[in-house]
N, C-alpha and C. Protein backbone atom coordinates (compact mmCIF):
# COMPACT_ATOMS: atom_id res chain seq x y z
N UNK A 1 -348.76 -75.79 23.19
CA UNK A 1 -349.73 -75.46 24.23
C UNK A 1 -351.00 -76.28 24.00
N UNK A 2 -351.63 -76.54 25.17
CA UNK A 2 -353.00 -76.79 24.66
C UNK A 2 -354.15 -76.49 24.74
N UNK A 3 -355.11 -77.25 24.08
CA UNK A 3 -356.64 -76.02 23.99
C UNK A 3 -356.95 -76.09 25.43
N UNK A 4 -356.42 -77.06 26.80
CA UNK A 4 -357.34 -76.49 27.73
C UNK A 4 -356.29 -74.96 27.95
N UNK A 5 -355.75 -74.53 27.80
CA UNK A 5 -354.90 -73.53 27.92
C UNK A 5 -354.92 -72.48 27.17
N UNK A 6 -355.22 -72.95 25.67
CA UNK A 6 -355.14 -72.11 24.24
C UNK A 6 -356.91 -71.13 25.06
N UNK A 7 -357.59 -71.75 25.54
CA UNK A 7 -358.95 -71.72 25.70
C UNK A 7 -358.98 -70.63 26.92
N UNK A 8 -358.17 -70.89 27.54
CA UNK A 8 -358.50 -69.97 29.14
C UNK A 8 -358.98 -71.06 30.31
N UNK A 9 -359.34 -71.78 29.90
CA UNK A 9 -359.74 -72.84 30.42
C UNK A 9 -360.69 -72.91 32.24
N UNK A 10 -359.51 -72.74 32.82
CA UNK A 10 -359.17 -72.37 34.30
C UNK A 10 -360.14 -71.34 34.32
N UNK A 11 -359.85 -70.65 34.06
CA UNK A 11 -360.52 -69.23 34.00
C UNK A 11 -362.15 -69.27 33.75
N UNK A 12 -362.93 -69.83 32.54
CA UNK A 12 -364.00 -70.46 32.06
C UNK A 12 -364.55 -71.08 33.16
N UNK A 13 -364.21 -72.21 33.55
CA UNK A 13 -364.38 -73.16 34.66
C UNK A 13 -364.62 -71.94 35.77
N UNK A 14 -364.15 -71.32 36.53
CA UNK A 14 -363.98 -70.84 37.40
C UNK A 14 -365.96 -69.54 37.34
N UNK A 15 -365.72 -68.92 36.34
CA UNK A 15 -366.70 -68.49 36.17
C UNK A 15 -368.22 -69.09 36.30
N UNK A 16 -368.18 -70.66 35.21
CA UNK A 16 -368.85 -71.63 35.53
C UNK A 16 -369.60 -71.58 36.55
N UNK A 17 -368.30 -72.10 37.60
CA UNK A 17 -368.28 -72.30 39.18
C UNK A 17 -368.88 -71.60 39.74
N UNK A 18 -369.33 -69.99 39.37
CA UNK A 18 -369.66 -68.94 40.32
C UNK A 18 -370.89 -69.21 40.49
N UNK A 19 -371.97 -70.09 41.39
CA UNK A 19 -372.89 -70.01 41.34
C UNK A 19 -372.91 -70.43 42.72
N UNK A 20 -374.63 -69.75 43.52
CA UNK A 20 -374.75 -69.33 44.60
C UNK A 20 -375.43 -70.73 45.35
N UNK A 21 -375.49 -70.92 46.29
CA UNK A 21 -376.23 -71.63 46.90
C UNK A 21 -377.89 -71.48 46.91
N UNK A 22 -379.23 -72.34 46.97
CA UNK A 22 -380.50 -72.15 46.88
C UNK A 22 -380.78 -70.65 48.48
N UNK A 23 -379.71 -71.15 49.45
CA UNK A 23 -379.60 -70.09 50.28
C UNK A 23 -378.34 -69.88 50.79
N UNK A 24 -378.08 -68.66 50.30
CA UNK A 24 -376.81 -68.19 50.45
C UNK A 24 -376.33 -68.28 51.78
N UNK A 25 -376.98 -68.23 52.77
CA UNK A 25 -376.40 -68.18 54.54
C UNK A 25 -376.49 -68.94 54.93
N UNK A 26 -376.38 -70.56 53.99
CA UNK A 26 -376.29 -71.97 54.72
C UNK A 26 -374.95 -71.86 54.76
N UNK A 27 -374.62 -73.14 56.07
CA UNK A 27 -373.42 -73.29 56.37
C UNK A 27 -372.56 -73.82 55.48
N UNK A 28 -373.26 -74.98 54.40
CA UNK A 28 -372.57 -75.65 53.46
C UNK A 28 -371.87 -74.91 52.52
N UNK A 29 -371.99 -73.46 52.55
CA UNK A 29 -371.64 -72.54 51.34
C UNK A 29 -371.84 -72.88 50.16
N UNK A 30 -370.98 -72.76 49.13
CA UNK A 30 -371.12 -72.96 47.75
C UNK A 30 -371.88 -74.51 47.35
N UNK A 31 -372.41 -75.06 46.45
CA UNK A 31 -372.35 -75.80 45.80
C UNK A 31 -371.65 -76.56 44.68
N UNK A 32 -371.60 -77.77 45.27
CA UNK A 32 -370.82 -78.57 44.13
C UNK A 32 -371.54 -78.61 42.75
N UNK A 33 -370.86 -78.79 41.27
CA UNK A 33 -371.27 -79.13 40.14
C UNK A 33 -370.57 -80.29 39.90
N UNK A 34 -371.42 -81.64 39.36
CA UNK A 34 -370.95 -82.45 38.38
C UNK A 34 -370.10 -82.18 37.15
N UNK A 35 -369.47 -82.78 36.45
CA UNK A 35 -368.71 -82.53 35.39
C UNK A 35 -370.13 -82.20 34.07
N UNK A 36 -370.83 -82.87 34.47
CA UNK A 36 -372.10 -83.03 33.58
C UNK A 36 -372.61 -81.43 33.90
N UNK A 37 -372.93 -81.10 34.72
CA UNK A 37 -373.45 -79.68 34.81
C UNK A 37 -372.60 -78.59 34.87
N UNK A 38 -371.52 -78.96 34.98
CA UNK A 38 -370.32 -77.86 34.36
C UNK A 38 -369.98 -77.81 32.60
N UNK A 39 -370.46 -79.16 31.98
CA UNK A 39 -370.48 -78.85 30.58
C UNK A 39 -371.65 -78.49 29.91
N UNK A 40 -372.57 -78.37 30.84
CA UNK A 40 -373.94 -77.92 30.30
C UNK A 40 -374.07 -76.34 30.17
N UNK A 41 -373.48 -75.84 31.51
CA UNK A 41 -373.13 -74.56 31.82
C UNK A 41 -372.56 -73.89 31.06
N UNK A 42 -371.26 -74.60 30.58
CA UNK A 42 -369.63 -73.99 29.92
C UNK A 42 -370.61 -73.81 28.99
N UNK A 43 -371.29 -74.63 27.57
CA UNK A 43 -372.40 -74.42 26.34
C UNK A 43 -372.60 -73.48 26.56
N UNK A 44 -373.83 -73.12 27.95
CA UNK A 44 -374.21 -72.03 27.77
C UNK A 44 -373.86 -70.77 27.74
N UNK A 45 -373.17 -70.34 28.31
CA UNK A 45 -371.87 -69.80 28.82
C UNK A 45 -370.56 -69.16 27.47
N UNK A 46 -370.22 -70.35 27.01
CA UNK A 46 -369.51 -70.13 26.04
C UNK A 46 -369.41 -70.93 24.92
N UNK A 47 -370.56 -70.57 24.02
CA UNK A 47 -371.00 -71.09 23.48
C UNK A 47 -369.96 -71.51 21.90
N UNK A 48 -369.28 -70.57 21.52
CA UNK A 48 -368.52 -70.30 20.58
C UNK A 48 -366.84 -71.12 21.02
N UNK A 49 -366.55 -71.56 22.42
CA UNK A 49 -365.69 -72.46 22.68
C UNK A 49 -365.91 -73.97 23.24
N UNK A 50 -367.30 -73.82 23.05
CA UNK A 50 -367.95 -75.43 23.03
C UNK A 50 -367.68 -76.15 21.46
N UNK A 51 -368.39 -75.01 20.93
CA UNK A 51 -368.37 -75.30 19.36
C UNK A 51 -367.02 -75.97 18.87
N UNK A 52 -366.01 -74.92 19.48
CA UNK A 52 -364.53 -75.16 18.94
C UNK A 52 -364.18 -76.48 19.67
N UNK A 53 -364.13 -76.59 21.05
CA UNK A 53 -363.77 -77.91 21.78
C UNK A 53 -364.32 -79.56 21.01
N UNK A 54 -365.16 -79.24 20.23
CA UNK A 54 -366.37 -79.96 19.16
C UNK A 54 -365.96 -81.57 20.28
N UNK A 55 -366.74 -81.52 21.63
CA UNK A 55 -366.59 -82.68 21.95
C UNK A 55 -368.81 -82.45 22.47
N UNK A 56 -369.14 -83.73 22.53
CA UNK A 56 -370.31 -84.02 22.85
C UNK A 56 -370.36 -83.63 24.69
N UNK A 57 -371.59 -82.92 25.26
CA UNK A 57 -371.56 -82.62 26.71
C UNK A 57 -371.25 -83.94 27.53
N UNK A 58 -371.70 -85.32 26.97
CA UNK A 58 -371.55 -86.36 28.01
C UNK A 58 -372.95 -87.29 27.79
N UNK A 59 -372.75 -88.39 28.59
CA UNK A 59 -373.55 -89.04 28.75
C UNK A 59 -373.85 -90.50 28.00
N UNK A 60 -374.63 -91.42 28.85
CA UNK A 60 -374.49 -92.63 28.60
C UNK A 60 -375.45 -92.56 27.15
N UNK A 61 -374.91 -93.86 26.64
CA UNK A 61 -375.74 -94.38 24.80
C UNK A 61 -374.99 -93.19 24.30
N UNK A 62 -374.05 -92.42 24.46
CA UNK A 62 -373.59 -91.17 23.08
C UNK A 62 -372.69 -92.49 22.06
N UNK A 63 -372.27 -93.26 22.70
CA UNK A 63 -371.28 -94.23 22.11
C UNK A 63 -369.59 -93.54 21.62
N UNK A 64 -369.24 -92.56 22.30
CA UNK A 64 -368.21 -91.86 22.18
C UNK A 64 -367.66 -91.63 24.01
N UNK A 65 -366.37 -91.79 24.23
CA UNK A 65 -365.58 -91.49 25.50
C UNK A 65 -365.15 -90.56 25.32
N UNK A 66 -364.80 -89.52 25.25
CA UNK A 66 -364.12 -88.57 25.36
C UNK A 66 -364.68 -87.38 25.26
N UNK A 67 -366.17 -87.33 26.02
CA UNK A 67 -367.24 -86.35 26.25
C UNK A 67 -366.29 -84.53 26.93
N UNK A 68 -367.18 -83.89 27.06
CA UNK A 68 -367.00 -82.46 27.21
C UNK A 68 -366.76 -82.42 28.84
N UNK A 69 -367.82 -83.23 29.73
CA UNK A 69 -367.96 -83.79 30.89
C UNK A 69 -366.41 -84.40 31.80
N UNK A 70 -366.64 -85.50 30.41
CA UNK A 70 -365.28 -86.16 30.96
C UNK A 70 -363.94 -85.38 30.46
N UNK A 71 -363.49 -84.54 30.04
CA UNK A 71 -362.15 -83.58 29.71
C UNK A 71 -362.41 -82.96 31.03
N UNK A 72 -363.37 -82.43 31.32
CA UNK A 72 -363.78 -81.19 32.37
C UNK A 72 -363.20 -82.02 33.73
N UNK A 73 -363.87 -83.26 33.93
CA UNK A 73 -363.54 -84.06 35.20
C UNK A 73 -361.62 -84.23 35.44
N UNK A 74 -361.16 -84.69 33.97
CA UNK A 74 -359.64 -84.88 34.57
C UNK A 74 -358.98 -83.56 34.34
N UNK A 75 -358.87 -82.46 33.29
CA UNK A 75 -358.52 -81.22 33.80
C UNK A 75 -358.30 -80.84 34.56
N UNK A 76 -359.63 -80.50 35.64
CA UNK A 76 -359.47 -80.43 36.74
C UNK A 76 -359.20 -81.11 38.07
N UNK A 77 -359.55 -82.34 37.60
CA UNK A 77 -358.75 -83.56 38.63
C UNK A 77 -356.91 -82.67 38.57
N UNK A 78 -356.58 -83.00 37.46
CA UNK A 78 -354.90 -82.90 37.15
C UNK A 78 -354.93 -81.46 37.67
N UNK A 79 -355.84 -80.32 38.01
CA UNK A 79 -355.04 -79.15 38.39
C UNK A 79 -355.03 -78.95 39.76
N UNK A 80 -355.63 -79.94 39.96
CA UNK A 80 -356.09 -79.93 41.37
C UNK A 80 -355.02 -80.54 42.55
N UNK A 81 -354.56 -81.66 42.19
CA UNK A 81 -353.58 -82.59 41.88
C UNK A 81 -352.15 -81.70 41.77
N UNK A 82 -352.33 -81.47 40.81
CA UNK A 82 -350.50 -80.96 40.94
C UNK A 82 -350.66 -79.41 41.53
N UNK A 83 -351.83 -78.65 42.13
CA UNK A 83 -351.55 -77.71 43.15
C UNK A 83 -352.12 -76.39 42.22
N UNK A 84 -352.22 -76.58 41.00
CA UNK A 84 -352.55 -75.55 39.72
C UNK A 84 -353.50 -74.17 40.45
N UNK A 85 -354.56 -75.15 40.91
CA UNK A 85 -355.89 -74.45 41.01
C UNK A 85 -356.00 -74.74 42.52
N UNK A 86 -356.12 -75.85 43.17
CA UNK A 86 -356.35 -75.88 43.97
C UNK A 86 -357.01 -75.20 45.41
N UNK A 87 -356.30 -73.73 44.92
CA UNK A 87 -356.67 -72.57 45.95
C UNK A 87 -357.78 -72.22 45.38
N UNK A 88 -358.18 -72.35 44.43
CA UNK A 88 -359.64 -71.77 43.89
C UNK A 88 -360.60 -72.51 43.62
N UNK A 89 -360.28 -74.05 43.13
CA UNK A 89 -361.13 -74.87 43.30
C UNK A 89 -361.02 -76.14 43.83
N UNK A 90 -362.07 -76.94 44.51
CA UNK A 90 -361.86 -78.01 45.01
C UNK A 90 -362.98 -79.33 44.52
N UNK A 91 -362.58 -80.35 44.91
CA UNK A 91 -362.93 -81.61 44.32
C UNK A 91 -363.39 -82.75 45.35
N UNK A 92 -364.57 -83.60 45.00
CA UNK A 92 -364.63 -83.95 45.71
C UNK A 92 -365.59 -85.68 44.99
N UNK A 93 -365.72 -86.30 45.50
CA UNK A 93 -366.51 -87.76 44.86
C UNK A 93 -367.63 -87.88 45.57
N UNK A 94 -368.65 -88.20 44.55
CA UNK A 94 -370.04 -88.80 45.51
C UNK A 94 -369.71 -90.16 45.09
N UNK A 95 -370.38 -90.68 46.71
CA UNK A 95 -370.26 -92.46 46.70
C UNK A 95 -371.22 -92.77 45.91
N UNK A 96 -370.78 -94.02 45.17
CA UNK A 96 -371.82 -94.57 44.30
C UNK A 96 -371.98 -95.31 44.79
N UNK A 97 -372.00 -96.43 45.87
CA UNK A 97 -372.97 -97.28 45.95
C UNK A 97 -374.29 -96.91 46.08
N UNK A 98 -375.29 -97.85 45.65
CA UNK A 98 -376.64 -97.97 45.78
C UNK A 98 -377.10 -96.44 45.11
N UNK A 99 -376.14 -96.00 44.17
CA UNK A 99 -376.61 -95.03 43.44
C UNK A 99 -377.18 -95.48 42.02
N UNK A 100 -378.40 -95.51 41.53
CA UNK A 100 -378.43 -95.73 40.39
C UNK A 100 -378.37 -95.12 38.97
N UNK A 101 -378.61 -94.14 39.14
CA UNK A 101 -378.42 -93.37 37.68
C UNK A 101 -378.71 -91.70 38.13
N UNK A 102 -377.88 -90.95 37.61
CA UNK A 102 -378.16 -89.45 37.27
C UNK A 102 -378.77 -88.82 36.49
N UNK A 103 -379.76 -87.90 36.44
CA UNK A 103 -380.39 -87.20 35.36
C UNK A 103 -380.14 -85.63 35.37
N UNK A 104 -379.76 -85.19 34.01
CA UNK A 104 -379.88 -83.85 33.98
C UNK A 104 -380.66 -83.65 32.61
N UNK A 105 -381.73 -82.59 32.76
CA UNK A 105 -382.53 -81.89 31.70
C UNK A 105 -381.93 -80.54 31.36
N UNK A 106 -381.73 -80.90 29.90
CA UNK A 106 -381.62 -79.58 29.19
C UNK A 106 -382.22 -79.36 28.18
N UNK A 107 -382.57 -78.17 28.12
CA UNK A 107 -383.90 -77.70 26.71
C UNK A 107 -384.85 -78.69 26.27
N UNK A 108 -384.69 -79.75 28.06
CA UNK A 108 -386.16 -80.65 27.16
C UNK A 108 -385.20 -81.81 27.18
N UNK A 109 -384.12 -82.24 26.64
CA UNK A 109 -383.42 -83.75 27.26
C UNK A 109 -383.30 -83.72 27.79
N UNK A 110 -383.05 -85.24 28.01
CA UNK A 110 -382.42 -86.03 29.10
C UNK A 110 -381.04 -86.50 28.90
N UNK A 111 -380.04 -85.83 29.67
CA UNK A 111 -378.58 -86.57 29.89
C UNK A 111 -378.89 -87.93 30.88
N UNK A 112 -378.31 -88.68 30.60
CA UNK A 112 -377.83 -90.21 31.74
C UNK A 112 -376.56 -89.62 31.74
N UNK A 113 -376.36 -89.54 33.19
CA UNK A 113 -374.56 -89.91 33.45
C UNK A 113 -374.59 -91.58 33.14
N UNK A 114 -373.02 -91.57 32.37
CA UNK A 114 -372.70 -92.77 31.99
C UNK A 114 -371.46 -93.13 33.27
N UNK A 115 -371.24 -92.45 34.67
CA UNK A 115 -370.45 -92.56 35.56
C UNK A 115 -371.09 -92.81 36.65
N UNK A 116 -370.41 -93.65 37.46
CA UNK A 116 -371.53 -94.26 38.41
C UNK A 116 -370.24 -93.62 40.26
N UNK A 117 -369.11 -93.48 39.86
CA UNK A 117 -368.32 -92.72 40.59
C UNK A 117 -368.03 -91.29 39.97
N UNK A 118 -369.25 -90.27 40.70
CA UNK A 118 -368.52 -88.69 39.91
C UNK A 118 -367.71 -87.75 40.84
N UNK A 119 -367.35 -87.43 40.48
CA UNK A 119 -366.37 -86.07 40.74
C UNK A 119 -367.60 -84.87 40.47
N UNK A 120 -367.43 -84.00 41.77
CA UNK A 120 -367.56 -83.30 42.00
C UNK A 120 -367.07 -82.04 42.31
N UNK A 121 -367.17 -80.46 41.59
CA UNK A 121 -366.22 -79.34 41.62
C UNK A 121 -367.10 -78.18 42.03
N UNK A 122 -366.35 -77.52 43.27
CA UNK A 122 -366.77 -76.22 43.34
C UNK A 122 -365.43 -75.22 43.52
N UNK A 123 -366.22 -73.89 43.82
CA UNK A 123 -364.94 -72.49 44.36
C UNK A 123 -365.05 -72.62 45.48
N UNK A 124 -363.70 -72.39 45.75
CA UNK A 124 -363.13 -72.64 47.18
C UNK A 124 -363.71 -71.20 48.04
């Protein structure tokens, strides 16, 4: 089996996900999360299966690929994909052209997305 599985994974993510719009009675409904702000979240969240996952949240200059960010992005790419989740969550890409860089602050850093095409996940 594996840890996205050993973990609950799906399940984690999904909770993640539960977050409201700035106004709940827009038409756009839910909001999308980056992979980057879904591993910032998951930390907070679950903090004791971040630890265990022992991968870094993401981001450009870490000098490591195989960020917390990026597991989170194809996971759910692949469950999405073969029909897994699909009913519960969905996926989607922001265009990168003429995009130049992403920032997310946490406790005071600064993440760089090191992805210039992201994937984007919300609840269906």
């Amino acid at each position: 089996m594996s840890m996205w599985n050993d973990l609950d994974m799906d399940a984690k993510i999904v909770q993640v996900l539960n977050v409201q719009s700035h106004d709940p009675g827009h038409h756009f409904e839910r909001p999308f999360l980056t992979p980057y702000q879904i591993a910032i979240r998951f930390e907070q969240q679950f903090p004791e299966d971040f630890a265990y996952i022992d991968k870094l949240k993401g981001g450009k200059g870490t000098g490591r690929h195989d960020s917390l960010a990026q597991y989170i992005a194809l996971e759910l790419s692949r469950g999405i994909k073969d029909h897994r989740i699909d009913d519960i969550i969905e996926g989607r890409f922001l265009y990168g052209e003429n995009l130049r860089k992403l920032e997310y602050e946490v406790d005071g850093d600064i993440i760089e997305s090191s992805a210039s095409n992201l994937s984007m996940y919300r609840l269906r």
